[in-house]
N, C-alpha and C. Protein backbone atom coordinates (compact mmCIF):
# COMPACT_ATOMS: atom_id res chain seq x y z
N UNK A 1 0.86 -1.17 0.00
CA UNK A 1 0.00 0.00 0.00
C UNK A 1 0.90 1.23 0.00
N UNK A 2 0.93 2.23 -0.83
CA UNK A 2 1.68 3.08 -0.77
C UNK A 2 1.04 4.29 -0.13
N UNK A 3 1.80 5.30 0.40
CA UNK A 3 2.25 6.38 1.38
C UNK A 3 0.45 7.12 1.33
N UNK A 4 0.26 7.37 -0.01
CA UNK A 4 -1.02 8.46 -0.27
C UNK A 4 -2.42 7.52 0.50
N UNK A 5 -2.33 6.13 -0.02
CA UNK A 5 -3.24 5.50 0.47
C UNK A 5 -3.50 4.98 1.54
N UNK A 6 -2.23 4.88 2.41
CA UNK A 6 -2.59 4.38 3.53
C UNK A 6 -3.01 5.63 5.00
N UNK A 7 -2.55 7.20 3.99
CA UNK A 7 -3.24 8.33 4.60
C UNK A 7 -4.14 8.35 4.55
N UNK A 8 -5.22 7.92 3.48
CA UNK A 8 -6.53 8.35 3.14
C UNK A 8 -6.94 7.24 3.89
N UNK A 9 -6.60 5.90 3.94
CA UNK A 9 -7.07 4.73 4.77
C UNK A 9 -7.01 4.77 6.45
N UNK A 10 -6.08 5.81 7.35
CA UNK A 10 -5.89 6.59 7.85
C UNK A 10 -7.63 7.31 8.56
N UNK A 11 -7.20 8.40 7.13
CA UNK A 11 -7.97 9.35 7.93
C UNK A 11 -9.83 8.66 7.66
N UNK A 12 -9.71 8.17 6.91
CA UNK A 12 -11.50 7.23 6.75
C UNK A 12 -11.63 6.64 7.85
N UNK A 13 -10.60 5.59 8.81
CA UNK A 13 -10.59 5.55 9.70
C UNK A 13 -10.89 6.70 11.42
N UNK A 14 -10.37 7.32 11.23
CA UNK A 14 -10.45 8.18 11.99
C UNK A 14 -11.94 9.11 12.34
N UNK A 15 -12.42 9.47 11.24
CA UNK A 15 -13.58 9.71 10.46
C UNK A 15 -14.53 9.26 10.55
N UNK A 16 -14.78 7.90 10.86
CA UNK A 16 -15.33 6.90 11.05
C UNK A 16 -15.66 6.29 12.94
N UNK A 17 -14.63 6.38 13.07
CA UNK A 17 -14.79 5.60 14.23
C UNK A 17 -14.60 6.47 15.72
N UNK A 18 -12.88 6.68 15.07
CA UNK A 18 -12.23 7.47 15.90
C UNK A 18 -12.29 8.84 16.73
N UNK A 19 -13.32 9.46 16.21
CA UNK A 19 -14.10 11.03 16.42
C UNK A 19 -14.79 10.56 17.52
N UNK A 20 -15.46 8.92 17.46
CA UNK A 20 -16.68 8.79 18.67
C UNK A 20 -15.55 8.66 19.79
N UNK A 21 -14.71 7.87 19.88
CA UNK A 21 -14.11 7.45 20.99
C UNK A 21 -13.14 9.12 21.41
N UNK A 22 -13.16 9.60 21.08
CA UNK A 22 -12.44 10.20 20.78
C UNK A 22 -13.14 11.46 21.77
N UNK A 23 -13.93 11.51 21.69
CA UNK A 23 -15.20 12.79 22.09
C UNK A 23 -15.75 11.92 23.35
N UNK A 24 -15.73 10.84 23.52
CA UNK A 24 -16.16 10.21 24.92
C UNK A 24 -14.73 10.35 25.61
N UNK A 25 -13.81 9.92 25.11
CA UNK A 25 -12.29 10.05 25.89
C UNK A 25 -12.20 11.38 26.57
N UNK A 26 -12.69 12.88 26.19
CA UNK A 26 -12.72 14.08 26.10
C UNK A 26 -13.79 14.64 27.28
N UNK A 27 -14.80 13.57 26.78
CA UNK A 27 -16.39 14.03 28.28
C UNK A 27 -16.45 13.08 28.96
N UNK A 28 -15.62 11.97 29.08
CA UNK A 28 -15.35 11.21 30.86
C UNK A 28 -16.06 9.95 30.18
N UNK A 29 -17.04 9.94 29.41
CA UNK A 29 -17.88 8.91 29.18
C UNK A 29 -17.18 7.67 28.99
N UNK A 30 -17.91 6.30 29.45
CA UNK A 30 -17.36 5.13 29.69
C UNK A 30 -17.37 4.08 28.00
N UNK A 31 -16.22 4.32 27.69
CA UNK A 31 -16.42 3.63 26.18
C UNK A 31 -14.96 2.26 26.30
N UNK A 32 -14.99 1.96 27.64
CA UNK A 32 -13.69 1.30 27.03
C UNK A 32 -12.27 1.70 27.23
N UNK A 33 -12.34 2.95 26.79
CA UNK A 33 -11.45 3.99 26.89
C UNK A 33 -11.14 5.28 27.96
N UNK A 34 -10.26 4.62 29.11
CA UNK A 34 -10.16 5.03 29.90
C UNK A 34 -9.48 7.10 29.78
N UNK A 35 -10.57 7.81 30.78
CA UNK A 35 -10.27 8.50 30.76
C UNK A 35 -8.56 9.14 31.42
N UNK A 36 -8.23 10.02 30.47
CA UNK A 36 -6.87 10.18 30.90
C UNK A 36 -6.59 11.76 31.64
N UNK A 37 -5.96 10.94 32.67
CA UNK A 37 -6.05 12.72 34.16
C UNK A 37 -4.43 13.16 34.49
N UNK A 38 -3.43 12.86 33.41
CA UNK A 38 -1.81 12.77 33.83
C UNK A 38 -1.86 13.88 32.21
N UNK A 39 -1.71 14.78 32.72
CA UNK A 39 -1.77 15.88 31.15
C UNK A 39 -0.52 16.99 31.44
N UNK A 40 0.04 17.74 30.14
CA UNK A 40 0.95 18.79 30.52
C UNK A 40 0.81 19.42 29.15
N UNK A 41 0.64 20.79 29.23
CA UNK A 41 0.92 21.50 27.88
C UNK A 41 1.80 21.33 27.35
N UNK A 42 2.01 20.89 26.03
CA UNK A 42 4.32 21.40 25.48
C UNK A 42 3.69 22.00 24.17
N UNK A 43 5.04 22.71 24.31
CA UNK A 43 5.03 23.80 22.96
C UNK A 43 6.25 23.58 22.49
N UNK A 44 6.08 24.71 21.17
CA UNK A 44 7.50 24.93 20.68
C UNK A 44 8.58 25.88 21.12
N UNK A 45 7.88 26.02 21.95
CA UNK A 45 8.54 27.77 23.09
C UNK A 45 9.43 26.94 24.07
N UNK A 46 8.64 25.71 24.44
CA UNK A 46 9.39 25.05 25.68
C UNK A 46 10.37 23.82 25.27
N UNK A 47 10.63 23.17 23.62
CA UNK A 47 11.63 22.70 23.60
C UNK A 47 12.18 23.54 22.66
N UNK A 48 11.65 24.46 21.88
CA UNK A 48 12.92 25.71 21.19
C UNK A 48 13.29 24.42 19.88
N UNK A 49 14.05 24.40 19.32
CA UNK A 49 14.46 23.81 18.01
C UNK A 49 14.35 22.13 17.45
N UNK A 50 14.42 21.81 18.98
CA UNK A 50 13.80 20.11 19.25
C UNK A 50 12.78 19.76 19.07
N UNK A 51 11.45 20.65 19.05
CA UNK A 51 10.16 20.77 19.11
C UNK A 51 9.75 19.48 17.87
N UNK A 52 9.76 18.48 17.89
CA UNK A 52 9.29 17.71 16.47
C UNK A 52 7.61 17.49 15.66
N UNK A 53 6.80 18.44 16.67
CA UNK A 53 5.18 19.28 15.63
C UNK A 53 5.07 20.05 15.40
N UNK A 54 4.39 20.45 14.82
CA UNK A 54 4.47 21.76 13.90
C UNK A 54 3.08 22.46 14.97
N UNK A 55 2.77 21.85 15.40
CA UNK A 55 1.62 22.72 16.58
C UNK A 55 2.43 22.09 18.05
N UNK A 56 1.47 22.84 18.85
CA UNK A 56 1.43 23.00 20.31
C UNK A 56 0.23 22.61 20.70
N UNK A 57 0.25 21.41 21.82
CA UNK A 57 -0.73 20.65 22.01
C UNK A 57 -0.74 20.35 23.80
N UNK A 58 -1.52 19.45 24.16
CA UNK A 58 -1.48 18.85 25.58
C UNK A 58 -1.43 17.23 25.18
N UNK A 59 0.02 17.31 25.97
CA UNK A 59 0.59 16.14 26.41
C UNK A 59 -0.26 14.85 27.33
N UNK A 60 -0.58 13.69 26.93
CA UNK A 60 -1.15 12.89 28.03
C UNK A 60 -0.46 12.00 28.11
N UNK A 61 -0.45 11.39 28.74
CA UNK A 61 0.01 9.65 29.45
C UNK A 61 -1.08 8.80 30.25
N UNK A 62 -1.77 7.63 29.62
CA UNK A 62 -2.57 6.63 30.47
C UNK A 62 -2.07 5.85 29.71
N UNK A 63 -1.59 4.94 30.72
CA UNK A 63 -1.08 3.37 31.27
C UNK A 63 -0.41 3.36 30.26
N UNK A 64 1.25 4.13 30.35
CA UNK A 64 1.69 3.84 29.57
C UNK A 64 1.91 4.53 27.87
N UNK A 65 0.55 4.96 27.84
CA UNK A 65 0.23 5.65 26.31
C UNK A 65 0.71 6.65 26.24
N UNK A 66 1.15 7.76 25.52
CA UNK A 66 1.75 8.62 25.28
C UNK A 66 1.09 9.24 24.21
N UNK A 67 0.23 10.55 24.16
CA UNK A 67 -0.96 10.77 23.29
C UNK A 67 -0.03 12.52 22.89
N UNK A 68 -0.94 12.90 22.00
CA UNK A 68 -0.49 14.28 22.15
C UNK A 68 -1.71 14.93 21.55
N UNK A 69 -2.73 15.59 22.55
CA UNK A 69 -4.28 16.12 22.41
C UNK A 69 -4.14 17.78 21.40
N UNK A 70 -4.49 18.12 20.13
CA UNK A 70 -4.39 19.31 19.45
C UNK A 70 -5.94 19.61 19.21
N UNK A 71 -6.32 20.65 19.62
CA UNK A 71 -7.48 20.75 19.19
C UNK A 71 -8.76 20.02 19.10
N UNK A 72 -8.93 19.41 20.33
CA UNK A 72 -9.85 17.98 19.94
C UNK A 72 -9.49 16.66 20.03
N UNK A 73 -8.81 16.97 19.06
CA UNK A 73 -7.69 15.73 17.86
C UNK A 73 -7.20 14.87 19.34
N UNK A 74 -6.32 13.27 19.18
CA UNK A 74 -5.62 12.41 19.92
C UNK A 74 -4.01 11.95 18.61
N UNK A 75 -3.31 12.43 18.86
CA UNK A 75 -2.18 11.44 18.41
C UNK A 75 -1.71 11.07 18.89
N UNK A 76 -1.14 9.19 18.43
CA UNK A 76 -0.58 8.98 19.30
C UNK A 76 1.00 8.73 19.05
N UNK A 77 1.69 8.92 19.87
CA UNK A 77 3.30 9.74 19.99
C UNK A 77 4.08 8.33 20.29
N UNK A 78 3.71 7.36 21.25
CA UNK A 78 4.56 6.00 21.41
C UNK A 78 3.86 5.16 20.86
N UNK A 79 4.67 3.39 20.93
CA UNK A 79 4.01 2.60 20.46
C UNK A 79 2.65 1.93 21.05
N UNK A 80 3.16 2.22 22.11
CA UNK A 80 2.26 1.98 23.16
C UNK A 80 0.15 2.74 22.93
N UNK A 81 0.68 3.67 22.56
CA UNK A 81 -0.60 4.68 22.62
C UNK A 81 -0.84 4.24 20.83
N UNK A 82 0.10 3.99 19.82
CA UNK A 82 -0.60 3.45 18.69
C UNK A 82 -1.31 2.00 18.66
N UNK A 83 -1.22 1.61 19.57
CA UNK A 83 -1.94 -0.19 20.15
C UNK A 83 -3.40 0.15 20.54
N UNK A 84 -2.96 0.98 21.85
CA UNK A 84 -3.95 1.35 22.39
C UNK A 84 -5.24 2.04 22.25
N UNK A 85 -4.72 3.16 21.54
CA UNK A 85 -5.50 4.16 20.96
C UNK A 85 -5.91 4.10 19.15
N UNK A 86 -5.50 2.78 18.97
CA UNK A 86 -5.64 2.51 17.24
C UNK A 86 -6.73 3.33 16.60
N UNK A 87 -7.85 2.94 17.75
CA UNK A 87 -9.30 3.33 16.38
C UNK A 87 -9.50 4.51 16.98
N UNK A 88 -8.83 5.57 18.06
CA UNK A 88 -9.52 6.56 18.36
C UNK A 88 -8.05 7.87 17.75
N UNK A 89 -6.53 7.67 17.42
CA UNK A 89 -6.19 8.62 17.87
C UNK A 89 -5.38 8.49 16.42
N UNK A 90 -4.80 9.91 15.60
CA UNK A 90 -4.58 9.97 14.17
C UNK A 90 -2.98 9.77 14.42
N UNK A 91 -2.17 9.29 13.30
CA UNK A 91 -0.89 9.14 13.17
C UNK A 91 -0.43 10.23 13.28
N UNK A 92 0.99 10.64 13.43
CA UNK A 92 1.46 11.92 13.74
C UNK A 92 2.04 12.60 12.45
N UNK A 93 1.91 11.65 11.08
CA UNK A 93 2.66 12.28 10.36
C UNK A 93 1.82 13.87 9.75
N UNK A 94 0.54 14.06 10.05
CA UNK A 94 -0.07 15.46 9.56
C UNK A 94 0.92 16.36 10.95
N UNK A 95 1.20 16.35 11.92
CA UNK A 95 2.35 17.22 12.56
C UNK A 95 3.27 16.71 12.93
N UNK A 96 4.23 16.23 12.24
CA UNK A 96 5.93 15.82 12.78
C UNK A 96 5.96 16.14 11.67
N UNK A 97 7.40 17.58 12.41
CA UNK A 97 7.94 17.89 11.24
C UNK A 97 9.56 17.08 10.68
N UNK A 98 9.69 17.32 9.45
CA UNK A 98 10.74 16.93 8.83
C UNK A 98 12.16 17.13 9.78
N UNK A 99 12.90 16.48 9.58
CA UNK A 99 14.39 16.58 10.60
C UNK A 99 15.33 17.40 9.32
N UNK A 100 15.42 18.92 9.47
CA UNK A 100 16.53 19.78 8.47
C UNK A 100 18.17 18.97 8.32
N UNK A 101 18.50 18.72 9.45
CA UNK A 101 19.80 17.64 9.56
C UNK A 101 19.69 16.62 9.35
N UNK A 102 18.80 16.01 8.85
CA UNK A 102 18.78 14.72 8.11
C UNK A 102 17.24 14.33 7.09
N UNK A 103 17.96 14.82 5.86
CA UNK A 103 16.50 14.86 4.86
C UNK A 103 16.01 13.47 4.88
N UNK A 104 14.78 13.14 4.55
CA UNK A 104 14.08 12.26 4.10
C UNK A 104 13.99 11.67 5.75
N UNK A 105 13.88 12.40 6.57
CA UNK A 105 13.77 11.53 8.29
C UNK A 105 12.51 12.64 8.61
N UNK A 106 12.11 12.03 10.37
CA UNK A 106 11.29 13.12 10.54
C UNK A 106 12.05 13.29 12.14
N UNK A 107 11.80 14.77 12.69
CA UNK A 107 12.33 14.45 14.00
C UNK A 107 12.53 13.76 15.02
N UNK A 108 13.21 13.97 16.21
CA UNK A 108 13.13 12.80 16.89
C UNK A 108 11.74 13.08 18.21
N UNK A 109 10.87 12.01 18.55
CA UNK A 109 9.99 12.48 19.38
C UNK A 109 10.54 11.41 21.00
N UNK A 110 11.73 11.30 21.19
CA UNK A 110 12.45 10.64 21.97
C UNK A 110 12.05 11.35 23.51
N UNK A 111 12.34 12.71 23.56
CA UNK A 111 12.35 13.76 24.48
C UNK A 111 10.92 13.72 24.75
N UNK A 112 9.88 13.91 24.03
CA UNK A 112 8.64 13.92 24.11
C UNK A 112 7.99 13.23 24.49
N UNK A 113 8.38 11.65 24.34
CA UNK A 113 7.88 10.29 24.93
C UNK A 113 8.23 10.42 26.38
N UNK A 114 9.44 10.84 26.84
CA UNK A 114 10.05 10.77 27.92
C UNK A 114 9.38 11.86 28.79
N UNK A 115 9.21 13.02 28.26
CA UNK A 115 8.26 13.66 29.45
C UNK A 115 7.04 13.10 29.32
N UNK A 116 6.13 12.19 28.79
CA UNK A 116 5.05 11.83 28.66
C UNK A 116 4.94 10.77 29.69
N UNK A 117 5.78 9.91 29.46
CA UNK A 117 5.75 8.60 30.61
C UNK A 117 6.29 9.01 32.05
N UNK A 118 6.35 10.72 32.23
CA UNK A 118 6.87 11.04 33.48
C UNK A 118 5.86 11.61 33.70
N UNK A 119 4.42 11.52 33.16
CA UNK A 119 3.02 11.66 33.58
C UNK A 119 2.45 10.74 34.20
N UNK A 120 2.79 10.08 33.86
CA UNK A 120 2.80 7.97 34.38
C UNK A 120 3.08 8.11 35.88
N UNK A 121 4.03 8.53 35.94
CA UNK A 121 4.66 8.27 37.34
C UNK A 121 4.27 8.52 38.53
């Protein structure tokens, strides 16, 4: 499946399913999907050039997951939260930006995981 299609397969998904869980995750409601109470704003102000989205969002962590909440929206940022959060939360490639020091890569979200699972704690 190549790159274009598995976006559009992606976002039909998302579209579909992922908006409901997604909006209960958001108003406490019991879907399965445990509500998540371990949150932190990050921006691009607060890692400065490391920043690897192109927006500024709120950070979550449940059990493990590592989400990153924009507007509504759920992405999920570890592997953990792409398991977990499959049918509710969108891939990160619409905000991870490109890595300038190394073309054809995307940044590293290493730093980002790591304050996330220190929501966990």
């Amino acid at each position: 499946m190549d790159r274009n299609r598995a976006l559009i397969w992606a976002a039909v998904g998302v579209a579909s399913i992922g908006f409901l869980v997604a909006a209960r995750l958001r108003s406490g409601e019991s879907s399965g999907v445990s509500v998540a109470t371990n949150t932190k704003a990050i921006s691009a102000k607060e890692f400065g050039e490391a920043y690897p989205f192109t927006v500024d969002g709120e950070l979550i962590c449940e059990g493990g997951a590592v989400l990153l909440k924009v507007d509504g929206s759920l992405y999920a940022v570890n592997g953990t939260a792409q398991g977990k959060y499959r049918d509710a939360a969108k891939p990160l490639d619409g905000i991870w930006k490109d890595d300038p020091k190394m073309p054809g890569t995307k940044m590293s979200v290493a730093d980002v995981i790591t304050q996330g699972q220190k929501l966990c704690l």
